[in-house]
C-alpha atoms as a PDB file:
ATOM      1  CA  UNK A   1       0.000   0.000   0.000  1.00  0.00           C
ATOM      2  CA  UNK A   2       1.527   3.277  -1.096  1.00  0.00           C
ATOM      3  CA  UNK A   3       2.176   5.903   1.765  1.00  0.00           C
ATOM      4  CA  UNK A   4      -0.555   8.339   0.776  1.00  0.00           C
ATOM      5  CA  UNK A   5      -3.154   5.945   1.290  1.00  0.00           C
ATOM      6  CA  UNK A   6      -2.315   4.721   4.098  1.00  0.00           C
ATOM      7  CA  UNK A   7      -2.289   8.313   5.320  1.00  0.00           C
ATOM      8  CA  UNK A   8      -5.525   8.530   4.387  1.00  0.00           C
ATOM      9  CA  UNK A   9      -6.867   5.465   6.085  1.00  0.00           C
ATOM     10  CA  UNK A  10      -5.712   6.815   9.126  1.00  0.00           C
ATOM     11  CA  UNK A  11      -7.384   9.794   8.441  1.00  0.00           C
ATOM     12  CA  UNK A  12     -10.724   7.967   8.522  1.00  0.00           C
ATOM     13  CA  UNK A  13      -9.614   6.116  11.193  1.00  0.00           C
ATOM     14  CA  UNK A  14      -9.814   9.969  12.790  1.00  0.00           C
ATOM     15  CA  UNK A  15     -12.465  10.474  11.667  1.00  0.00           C
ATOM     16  CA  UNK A  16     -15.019   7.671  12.656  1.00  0.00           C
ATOM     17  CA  UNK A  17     -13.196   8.338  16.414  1.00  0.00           C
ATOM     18  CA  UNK A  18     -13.982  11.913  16.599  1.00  0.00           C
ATOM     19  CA  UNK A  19     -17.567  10.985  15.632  1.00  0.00           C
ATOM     20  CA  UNK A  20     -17.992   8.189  17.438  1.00  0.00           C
ATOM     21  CA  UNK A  21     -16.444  10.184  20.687  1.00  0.00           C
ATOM     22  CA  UNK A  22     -18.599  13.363  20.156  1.00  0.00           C
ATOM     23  CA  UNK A  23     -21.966  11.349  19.596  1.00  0.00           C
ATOM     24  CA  UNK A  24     -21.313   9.283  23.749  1.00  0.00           C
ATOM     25  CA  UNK A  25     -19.751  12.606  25.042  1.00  0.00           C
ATOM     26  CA  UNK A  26     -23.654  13.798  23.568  1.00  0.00           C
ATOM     27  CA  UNK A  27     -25.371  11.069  24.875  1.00  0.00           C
ATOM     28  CA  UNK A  28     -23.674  11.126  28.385  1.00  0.00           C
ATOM     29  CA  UNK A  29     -23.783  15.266  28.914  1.00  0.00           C
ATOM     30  CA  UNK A  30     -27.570  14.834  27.360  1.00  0.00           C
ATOM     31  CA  UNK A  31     -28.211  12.097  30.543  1.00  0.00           C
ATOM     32  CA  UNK A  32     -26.459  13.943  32.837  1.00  0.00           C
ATOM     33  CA  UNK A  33     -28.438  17.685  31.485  1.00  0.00           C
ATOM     34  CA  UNK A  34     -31.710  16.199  32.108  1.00  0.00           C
ATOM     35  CA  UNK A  35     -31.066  13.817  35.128  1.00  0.00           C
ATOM     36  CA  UNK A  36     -30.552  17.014  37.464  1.00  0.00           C
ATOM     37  CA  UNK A  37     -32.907  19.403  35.800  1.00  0.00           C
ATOM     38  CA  UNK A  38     -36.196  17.324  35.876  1.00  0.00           C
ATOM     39  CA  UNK A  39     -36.882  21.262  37.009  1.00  0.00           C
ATOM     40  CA  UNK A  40     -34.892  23.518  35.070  1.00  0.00           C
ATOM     41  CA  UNK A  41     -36.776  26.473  33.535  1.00  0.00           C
ATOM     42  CA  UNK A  42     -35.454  27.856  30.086  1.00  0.00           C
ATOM     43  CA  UNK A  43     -38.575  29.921  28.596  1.00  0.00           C
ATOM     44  CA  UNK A  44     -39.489  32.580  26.894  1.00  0.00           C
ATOM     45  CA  UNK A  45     -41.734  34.980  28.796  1.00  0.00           C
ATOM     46  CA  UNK A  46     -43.295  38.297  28.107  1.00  0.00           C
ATOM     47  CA  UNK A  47     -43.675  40.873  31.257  1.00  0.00           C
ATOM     48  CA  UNK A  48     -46.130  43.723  30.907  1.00  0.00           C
ATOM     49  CA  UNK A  49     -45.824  46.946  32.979  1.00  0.00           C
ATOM     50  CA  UNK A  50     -45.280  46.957  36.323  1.00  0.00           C
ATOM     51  CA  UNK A  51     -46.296  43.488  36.691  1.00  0.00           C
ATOM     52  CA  UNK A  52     -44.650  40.565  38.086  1.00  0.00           C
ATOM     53  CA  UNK A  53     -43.962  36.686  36.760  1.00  0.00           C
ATOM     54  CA  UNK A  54     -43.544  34.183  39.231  1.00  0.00           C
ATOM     55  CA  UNK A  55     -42.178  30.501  38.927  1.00  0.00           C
ATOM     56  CA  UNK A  56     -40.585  28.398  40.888  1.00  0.00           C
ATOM     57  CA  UNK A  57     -38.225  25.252  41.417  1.00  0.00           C
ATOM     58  CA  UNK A  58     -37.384  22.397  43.557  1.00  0.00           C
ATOM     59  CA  UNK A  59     -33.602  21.660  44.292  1.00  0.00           C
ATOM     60  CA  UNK A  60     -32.926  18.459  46.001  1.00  0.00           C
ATOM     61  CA  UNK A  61     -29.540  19.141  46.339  1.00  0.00           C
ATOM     62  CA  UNK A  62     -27.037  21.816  47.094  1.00  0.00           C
ATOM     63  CA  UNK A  63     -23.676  20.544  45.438  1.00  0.00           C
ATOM     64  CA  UNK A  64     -24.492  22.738  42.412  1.00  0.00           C
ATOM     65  CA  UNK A  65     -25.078  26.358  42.252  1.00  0.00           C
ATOM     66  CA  UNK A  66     -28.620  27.885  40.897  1.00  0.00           C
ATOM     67  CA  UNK A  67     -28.109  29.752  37.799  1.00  0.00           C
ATOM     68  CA  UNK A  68     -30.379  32.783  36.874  1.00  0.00           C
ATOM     69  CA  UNK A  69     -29.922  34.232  33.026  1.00  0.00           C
ATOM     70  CA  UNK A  70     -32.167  36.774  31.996  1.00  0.00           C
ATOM     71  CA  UNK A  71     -31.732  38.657  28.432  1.00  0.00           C
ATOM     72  CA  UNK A  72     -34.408  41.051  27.086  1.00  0.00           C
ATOM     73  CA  UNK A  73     -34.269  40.893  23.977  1.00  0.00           C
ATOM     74  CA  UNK A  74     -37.200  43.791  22.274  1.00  0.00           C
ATOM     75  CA  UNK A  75     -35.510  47.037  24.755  1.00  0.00           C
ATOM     76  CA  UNK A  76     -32.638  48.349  26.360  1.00  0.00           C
ATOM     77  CA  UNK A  77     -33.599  50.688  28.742  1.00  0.00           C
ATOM     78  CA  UNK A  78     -36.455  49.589  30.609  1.00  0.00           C
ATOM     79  CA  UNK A  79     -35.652  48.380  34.140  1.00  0.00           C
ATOM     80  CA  UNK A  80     -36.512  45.094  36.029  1.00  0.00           C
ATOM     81  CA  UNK A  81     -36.395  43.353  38.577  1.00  0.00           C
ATOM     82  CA  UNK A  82     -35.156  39.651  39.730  1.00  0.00           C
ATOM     83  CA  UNK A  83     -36.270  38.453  43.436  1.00  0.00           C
ATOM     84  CA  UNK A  84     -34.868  35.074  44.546  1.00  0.00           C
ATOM     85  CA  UNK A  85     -36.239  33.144  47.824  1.00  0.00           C
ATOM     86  CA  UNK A  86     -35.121  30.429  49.451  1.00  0.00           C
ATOM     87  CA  UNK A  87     -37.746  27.599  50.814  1.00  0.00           C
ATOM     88  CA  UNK A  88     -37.948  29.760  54.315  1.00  0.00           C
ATOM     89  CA  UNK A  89     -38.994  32.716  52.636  1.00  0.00           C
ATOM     90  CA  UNK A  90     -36.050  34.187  52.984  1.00  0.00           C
ATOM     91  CA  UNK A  91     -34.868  36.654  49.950  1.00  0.00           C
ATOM     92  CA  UNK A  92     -31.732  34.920  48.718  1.00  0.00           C
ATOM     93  CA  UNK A  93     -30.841  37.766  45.512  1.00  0.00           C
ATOM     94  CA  UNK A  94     -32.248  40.894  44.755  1.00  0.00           C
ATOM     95  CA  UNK A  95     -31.253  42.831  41.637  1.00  0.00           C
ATOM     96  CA  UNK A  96     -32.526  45.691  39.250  1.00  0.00           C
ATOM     97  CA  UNK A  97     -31.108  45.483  36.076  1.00  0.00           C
ATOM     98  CA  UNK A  98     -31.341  46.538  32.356  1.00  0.00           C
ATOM     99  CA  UNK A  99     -31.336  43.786  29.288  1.00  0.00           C
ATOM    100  CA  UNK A 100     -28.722  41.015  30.744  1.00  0.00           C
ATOM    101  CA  UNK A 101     -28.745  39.721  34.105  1.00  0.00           C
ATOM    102  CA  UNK A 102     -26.356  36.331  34.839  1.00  0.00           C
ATOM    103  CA  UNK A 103     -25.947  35.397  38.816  1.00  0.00           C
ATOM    104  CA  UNK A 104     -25.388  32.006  40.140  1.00  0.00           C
ATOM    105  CA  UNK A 105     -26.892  31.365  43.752  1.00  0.00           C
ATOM    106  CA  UNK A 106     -25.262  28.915  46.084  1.00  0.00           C
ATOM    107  CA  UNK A 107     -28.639  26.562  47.766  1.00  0.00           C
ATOM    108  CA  UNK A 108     -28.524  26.641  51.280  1.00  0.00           C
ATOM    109  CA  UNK A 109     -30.816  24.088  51.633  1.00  0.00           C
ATOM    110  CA  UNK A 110     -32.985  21.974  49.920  1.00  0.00           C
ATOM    111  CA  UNK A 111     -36.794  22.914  48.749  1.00  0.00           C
ATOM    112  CA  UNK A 112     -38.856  25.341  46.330  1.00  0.00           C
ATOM    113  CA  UNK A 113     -36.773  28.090  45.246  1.00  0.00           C
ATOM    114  CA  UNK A 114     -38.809  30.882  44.491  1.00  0.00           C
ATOM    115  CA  UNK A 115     -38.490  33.584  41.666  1.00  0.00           C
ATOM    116  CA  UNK A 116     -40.109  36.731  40.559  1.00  0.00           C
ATOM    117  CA  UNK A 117     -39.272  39.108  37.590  1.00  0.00           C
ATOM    118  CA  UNK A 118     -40.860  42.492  37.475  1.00  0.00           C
ATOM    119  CA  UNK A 119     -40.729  45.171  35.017  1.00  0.00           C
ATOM    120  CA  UNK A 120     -40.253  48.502  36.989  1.00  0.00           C
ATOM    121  CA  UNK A 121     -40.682  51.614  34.831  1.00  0.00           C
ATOM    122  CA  UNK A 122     -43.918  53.172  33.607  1.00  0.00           C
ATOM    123  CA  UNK A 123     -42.229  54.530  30.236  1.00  0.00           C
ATOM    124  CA  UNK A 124     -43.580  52.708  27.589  1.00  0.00           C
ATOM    125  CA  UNK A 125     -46.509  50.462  27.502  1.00  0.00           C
ATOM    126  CA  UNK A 126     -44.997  47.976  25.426  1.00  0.00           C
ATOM    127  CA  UNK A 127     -44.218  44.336  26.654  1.00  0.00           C
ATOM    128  CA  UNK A 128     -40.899  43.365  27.463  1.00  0.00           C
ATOM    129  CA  UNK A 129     -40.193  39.980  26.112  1.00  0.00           C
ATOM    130  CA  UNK A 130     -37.394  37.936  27.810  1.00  0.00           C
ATOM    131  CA  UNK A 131     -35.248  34.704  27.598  1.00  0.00           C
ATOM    132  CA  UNK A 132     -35.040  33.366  30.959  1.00  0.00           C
ATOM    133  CA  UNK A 133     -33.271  30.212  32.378  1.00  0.00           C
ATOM    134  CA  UNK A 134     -33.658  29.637  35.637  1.00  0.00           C
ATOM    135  CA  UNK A 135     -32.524  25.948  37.079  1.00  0.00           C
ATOM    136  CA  UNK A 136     -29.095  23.831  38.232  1.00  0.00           C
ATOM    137  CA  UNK A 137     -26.029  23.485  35.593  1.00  0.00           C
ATOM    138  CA  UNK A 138     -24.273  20.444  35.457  1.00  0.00           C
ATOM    139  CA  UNK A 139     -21.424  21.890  34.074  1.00  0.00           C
ATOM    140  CA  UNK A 140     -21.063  24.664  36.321  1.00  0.00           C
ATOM    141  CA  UNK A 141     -19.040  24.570  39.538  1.00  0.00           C
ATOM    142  CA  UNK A 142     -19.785  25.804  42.980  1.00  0.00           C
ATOM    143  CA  UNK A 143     -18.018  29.003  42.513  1.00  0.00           C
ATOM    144  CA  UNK A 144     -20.038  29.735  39.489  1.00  0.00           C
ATOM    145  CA  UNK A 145     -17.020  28.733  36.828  1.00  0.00           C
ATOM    146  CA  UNK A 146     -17.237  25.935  34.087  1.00  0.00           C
ATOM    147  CA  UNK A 147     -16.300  22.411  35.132  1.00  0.00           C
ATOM    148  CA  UNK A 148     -14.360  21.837  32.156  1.00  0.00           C
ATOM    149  CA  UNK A 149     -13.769  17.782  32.999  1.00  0.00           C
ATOM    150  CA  UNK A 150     -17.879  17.733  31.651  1.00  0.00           C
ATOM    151  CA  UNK A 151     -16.476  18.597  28.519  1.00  0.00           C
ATOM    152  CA  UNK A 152     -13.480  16.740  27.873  1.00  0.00           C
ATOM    153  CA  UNK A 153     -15.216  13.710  25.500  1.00  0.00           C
ATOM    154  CA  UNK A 154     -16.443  17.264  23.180  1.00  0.00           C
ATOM    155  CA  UNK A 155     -12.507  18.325  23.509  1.00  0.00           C
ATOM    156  CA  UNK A 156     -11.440  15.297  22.615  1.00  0.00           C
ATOM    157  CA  UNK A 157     -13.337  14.608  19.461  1.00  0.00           C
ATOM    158  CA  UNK A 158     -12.772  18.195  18.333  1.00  0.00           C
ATOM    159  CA  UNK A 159      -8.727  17.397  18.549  1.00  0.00           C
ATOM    160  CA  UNK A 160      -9.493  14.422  16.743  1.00  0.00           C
ATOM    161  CA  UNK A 161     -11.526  15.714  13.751  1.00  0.00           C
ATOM    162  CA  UNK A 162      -9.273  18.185  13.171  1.00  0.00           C
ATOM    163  CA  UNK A 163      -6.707  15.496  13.572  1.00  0.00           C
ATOM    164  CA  UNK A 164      -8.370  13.832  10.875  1.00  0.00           C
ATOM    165  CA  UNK A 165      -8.568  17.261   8.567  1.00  0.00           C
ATOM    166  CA  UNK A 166      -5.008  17.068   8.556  1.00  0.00           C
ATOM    167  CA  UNK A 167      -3.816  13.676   7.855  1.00  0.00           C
ATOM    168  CA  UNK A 168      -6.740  14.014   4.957  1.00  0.00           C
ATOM    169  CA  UNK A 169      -4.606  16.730   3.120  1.00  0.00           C
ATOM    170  CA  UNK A 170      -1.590  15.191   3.917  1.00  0.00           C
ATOM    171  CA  UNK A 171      -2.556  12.308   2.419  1.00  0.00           C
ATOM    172  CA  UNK A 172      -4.024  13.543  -0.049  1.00  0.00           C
ATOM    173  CA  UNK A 173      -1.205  15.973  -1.157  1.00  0.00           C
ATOM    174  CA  UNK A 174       1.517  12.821  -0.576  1.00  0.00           C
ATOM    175  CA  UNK A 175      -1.234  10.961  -2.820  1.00  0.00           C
ATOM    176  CA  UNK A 176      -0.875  13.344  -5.756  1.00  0.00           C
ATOM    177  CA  UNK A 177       3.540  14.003  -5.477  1.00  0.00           C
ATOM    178  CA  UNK A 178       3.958  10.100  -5.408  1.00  0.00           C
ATOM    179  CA  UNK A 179       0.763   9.677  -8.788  1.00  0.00           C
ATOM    180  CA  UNK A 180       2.778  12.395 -10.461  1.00  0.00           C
ATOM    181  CA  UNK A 181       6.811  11.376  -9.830  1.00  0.00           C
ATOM    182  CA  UNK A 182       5.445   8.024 -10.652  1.00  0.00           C
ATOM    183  CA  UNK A 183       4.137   9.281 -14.003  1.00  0.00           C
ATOM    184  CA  UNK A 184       7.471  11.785 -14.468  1.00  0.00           C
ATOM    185  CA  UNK A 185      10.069   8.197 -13.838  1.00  0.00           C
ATOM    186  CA  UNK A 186       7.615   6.322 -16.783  1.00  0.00           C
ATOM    187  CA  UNK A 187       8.882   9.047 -19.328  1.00  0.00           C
ATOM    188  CA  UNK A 188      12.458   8.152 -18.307  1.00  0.00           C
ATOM    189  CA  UNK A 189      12.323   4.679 -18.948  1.00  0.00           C
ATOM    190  CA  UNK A 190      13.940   3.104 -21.817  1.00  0.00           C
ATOM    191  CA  UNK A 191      11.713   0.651 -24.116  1.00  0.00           C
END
């Protein structure tokens, strides 16, 4: 077997790994997603003036922090509102904000966590309309930064794709100097 194509065997070789990595890194960070968020909240809600949306969800453990995202996405300038409370009643955050909002809460205890969004000006009497995800991240430690170990199978797989990019135009580019030195020595030989 010439050298270029065995370069390029290994390049599928690459390739079916990185695929085959990604798709059980997928599978596994899917299982482990939805096992601890049977409650996680990731909606898009629209908030009239100077009222209030309320939801709320149960945490059953306090190894992982409680994420809040909000992003407005229709103004910039209206303010609003984010209330947090624990399962004593207790007010755990409380923040006014315009467009983004990002916190991560560390649970106390376990129970119904409690939140409420209000818009808080009288400007305008359009709705505000607003991504909002509002639950426990699997990849997130308790300090609030990524657990990058979660992702490691995704790492992995990416390294080996492009891994597999390479050896393809290696191999492909050996493939085609070998093809044409082979055709350049045929001219040379003496009949």
């Amino acid at each position: 077997m010439q050298r270029g194509h065995r370069i390029l065997v290994v390049s599928g070789i690459l390739f079916v790994t990185s695929i085959s990595i990604s798709f059980v890194w997928g599978i596994t960070f899917s299982g482990l997603f939805i096992s601890n968020n049977q409650g996680l909240l990731a909606n898009q809600i629209t908030l009239t003036t100077l009222h209030t949306y309320n939801t709320s969800i149960y945490i059953d453990s306090i190894d992982r922090p409680l994420t809040l995202a909000i992003d407005s996405i229709n103004n910039n300038q209206l303010k609003l509102r984010e209330i947090v409370t624990g399962p004593s009643g207790e007010v755990i955050s409380n923040s006014t904000f315009q467009k983004t909002y990002f916190s991560t809460i560390k649970p106390n205890k376990t129970g119904e966590y409690e939140l409420a969004l209000v818009q808080l000006q009288n400007k305008t009497l359009d709705n505000t309309t607003l991504y909002m995800l509002f639950g426990v991240l699997p990849f997130l430690k308790d300090n609030g930064e990524l657990e990058l170990g979660v992702f490691t199978g995704l790492i992995v797989g990416i390294f080996l794709f492009v891994g597999g990019i390479f050896f393809l135009i290696a191999g492909l580019v050996i493939l085609f100097k070998d093809r044409n030195r082979r055709q350049s020595l045929r001219k040379f030989i003496p009949r």
